[in-house]
Protein backbone atom coordinates (compact mmCIF):
# COMPACT_ATOMS: atom_id res chain seq x y z
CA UNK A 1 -10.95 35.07 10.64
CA UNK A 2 -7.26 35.82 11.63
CA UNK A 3 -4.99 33.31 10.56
CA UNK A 4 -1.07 32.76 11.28
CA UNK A 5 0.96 30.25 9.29
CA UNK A 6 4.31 29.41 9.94
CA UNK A 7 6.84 28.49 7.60
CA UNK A 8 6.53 30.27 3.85
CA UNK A 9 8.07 27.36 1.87
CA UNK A 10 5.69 25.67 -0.87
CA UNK A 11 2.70 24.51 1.64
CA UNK A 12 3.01 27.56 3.92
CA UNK A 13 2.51 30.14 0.62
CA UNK A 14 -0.26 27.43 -0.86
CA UNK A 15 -2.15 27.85 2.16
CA UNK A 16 -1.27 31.79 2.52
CA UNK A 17 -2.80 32.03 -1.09
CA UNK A 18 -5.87 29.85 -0.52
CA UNK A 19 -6.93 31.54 2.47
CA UNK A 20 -6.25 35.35 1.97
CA UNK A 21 -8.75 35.39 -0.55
CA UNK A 22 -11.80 34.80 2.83
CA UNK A 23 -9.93 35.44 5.70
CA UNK A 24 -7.02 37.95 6.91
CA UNK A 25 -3.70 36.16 7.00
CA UNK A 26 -0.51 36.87 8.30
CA UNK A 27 3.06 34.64 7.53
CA UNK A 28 6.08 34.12 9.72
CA UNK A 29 9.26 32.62 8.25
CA UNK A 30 12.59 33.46 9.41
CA UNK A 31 14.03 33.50 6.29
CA UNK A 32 12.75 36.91 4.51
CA UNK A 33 14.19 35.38 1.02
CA UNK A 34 10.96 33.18 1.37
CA UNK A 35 8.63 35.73 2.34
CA UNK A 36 9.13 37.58 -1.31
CA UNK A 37 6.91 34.95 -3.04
CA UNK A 38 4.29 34.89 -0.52
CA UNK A 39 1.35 37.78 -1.26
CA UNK A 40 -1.74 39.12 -0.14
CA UNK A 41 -0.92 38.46 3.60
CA UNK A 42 1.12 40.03 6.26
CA UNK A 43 4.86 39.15 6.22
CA UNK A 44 6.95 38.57 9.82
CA UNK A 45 10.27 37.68 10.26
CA UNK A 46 10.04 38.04 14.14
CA UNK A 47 8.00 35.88 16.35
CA UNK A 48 7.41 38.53 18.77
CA UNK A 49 5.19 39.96 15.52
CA UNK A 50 2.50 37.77 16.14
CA UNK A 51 1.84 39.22 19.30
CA UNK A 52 -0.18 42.22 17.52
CA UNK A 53 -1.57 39.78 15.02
CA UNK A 54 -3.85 38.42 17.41
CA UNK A 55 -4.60 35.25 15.40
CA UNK A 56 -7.49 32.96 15.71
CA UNK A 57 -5.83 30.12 14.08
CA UNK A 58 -2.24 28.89 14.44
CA UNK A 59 -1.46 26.98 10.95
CA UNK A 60 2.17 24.95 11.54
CA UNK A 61 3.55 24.75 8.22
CA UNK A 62 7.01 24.03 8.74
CA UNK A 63 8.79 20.61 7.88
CA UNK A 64 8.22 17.73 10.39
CA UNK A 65 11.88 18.16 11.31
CA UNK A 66 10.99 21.49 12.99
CA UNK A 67 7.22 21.53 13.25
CA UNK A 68 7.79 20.96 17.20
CA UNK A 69 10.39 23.87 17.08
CA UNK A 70 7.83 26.27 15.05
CA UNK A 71 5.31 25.73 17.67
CA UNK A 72 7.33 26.55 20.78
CA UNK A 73 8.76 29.96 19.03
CA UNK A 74 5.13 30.97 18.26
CA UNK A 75 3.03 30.13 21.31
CA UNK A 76 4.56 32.62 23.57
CA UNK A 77 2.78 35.39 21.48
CA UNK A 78 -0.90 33.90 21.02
CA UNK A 79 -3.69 33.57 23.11
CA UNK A 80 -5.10 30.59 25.04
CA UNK A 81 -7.55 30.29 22.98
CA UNK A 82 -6.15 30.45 19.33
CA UNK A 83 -6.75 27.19 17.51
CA UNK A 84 -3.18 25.73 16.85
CA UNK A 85 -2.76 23.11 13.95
CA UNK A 86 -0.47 21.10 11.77
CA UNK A 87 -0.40 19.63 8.61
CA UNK A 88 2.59 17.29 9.47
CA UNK A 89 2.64 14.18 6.94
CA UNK A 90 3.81 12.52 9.70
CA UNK A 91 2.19 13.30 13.20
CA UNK A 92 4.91 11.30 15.43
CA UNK A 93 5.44 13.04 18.64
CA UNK A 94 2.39 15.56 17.98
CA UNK A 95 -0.17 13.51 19.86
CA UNK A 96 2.03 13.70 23.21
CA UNK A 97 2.70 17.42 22.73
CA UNK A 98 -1.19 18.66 22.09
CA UNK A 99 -2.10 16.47 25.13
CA UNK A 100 0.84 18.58 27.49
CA UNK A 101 -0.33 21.48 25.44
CA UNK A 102 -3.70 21.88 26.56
CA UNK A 103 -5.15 23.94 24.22
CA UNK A 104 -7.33 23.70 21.27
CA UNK A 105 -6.09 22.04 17.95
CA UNK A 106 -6.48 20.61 14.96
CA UNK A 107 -4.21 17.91 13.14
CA UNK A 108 -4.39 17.41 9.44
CA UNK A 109 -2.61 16.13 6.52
CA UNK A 110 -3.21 17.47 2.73
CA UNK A 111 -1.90 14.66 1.27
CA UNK A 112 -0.42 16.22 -2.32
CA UNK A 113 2.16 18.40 -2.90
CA UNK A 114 1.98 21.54 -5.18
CA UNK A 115 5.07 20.58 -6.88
CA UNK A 116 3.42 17.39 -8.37
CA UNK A 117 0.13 17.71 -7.74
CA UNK A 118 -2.74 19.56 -10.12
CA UNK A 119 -3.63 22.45 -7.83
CA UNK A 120 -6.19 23.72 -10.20
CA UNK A 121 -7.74 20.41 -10.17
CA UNK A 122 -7.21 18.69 -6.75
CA UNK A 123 -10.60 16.64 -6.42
CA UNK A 124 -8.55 13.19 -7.33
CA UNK A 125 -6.72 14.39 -4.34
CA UNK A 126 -7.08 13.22 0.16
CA UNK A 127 -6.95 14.68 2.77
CA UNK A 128 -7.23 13.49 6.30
CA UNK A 129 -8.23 15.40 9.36
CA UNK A 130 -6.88 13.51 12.88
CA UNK A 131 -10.25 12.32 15.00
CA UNK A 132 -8.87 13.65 18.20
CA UNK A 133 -8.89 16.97 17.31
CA UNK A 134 -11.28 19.80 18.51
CA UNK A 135 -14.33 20.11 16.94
CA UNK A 136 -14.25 23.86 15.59
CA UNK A 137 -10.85 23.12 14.23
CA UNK A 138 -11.88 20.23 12.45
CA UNK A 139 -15.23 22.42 11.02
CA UNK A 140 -12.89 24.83 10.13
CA UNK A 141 -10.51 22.28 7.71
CA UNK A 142 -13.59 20.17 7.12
CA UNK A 143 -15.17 23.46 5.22
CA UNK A 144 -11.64 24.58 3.52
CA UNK A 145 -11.09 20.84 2.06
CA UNK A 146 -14.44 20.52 0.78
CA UNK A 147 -14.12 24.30 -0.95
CA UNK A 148 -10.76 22.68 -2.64
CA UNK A 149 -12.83 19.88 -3.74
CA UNK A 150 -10.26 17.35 -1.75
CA UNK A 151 -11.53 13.68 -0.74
CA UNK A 152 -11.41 13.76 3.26
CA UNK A 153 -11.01 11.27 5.33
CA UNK A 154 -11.01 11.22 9.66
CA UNK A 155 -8.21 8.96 11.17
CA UNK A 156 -6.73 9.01 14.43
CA UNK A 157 -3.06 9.84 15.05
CA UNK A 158 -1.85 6.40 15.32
CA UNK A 159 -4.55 5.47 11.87
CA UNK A 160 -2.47 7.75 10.18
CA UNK A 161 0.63 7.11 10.49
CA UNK A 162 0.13 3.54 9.67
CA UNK A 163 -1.91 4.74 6.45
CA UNK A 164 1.20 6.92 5.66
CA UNK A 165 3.69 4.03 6.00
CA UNK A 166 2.01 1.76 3.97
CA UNK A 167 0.42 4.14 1.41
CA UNK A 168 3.30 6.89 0.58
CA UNK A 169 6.56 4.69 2.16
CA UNK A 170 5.88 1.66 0.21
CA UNK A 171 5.68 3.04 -3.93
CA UNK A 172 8.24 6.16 -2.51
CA UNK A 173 10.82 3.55 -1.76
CA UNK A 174 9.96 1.11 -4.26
CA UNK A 175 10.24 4.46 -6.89
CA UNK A 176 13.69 5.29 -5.39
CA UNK A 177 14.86 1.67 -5.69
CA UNK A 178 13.52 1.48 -9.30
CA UNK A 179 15.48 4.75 -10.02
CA UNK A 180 18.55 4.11 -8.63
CA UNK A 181 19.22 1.23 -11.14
CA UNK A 182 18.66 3.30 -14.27
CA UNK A 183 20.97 3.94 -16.77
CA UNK A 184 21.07 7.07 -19.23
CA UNK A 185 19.54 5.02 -22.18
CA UNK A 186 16.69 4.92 -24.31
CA UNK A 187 14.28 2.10 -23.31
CA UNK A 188 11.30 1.57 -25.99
CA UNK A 189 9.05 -0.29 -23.14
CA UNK A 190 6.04 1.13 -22.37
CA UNK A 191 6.07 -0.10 -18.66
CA UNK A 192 9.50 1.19 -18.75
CA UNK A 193 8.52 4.59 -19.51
CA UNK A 194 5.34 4.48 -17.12
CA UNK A 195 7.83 4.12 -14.05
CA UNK A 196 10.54 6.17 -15.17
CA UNK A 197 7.70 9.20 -15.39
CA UNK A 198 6.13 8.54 -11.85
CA UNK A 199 10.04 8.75 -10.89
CA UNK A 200 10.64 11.68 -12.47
CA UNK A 201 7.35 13.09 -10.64
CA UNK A 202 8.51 11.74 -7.43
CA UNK A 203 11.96 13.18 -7.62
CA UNK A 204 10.82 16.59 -8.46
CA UNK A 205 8.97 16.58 -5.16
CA UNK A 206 11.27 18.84 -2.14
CA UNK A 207 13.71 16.54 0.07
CA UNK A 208 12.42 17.44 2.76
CA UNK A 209 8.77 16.18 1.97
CA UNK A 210 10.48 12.83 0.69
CA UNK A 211 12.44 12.41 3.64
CA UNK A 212 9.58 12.89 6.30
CA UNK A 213 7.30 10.32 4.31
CA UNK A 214 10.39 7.70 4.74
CA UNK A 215 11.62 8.84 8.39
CA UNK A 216 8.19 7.54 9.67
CA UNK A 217 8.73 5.12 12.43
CA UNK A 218 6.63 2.29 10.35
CA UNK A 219 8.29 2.27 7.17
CA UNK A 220 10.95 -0.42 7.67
CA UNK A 221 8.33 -2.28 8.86
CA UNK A 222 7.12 -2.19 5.27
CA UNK A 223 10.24 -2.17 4.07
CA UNK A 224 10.76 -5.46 5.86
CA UNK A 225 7.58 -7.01 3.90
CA UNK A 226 8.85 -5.96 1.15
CA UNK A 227 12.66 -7.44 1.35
CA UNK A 228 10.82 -10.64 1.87
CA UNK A 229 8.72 -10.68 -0.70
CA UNK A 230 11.99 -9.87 -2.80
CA UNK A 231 14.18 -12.42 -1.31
CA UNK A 232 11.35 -15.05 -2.41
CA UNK A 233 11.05 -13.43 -6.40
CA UNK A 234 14.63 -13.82 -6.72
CA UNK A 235 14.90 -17.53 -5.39
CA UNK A 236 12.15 -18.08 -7.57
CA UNK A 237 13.51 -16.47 -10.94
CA UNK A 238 17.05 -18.28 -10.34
CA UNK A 239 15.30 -21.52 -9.96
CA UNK A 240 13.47 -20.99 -13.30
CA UNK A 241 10.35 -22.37 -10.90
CA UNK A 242 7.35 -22.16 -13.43
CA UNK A 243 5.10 -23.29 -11.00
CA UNK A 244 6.36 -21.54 -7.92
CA UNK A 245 6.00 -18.41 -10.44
CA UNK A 246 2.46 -19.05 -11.30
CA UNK A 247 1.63 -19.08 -7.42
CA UNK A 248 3.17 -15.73 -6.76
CA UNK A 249 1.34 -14.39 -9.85
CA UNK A 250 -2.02 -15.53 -8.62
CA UNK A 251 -1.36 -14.09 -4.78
CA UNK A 252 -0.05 -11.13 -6.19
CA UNK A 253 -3.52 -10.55 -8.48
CA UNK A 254 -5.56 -11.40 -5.88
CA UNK A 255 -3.94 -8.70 -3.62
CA UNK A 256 -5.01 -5.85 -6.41
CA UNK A 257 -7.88 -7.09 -7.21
């Protein structure tokens, strides 16, 4: 099969290298500085070089922020009936414009990143594939996840995006706030050192993936939950309340359980 990704930053070249090795693969990015670490695939710098590509597939790989823009540059120069897709983290906006759209596609979310993430080992790993996509597309990703050994799961947009906000937003921000308040010391506590190296693995993750997790339109709502469930630690710990404490202990265990 003849596949076109857009976007050669770390997702676009992950996918370029997974999928050269069945199918033929091509990669636009305007930025030819990225293209050097992409291989075994066909390199553009043009859209108007996609026209002779004739791909089957349409693989979106750019950030959120332009994933919209990537689409309109490419879709001049592929057919009507090339599968498009996206692997957006957040799919805001991307329901509206497949419906206008009209055409075929397939909406998915690998949810790792090969920065932090154990690419030679990804089966502790998800992935979701949107319901309301077309059924060859989601045969297609069903088949590609499975081969990577990735736990999938089948949401619809708006299941997603409220998975997203309260799976990634909530420890992301609660990392960030945790990291924030460090100071460059040595701290012997094992807790201590548990946090600060899930914030050094967070951290070492690309901006841009940080800052589409946290742009989704229902993380303040989380952040809002958890303000209040701060606000209410805080009165408790200045009022020394032992048995106010012991309460919020017990809900709190009960929630993990």
């Amino acid at each position: 099969m003849k596949i076109q990704i857009l976007g050669a930053g770390k997702m676009g070249s992950f996918f370029a290298d997974v999928l050269s090795s069945e199918h033929e693969v091509a990669i636009f990015d305007p930025n030819s500085e990225r293209l050097k670490f992409t291989y075994n695939c066909v390199r553009m710098t043009r859209p108007e070089d996609i026209l002779d590509f004739k791909p089957e597939i349409l693989l979106n790989a750019a950030t959120v922020k332009y994933t919209i823009e990537a689409f309109k540059a490419a879709l001049p120069y592929v057919s009507e009936t090339c599968i498009i897709s996206d692997i957006a983290s957040v799919k805001t906006g991307l329901e509206t414009f497949y419906r206008k759209l009209g055409r075929p596609f397939v909406s998915t979310h690998p949810m790792f990143g090969p920065t932090f993430a154990k690419l030679g080992s990804l089966s502790l790993e998800n992935a979701i594939i949107i319901s309301e996509s077309s059924h060859l597309g989601k045969v297609f990703f069903r088949d590609l996840y499975s081969r990577l050994k990735l736990n999938i799961f089948e949401y619809s947009f708006e299941e997603h995006d409220e998975t997203i906000a309260y799976s990634l937003s909530i420890p992301f921000t609660s990392t960030l706030v945790f990291a924030s308040v460090m100071k460059p010391q040595e701290a012997p506590g094992t807790t201590f050192k548990k946090h600060n190296e899930i914030a050094r693995g967070l951290l070492s993750e690309d901006d841009y993936l940080l800052t589409e997790i946290l742009f989704n339109p229902r993380t303040t709502t989380q952040l809002a939950q958890i303000r209040k469930e701060l606000a209410e630690l805080i009165t408790i710990i200045e009022n020394k309340d032992t048995e106010a404490m012991g309460k919020f202990l017990k809900a709190v265990r009960e929630k993990i359980k």
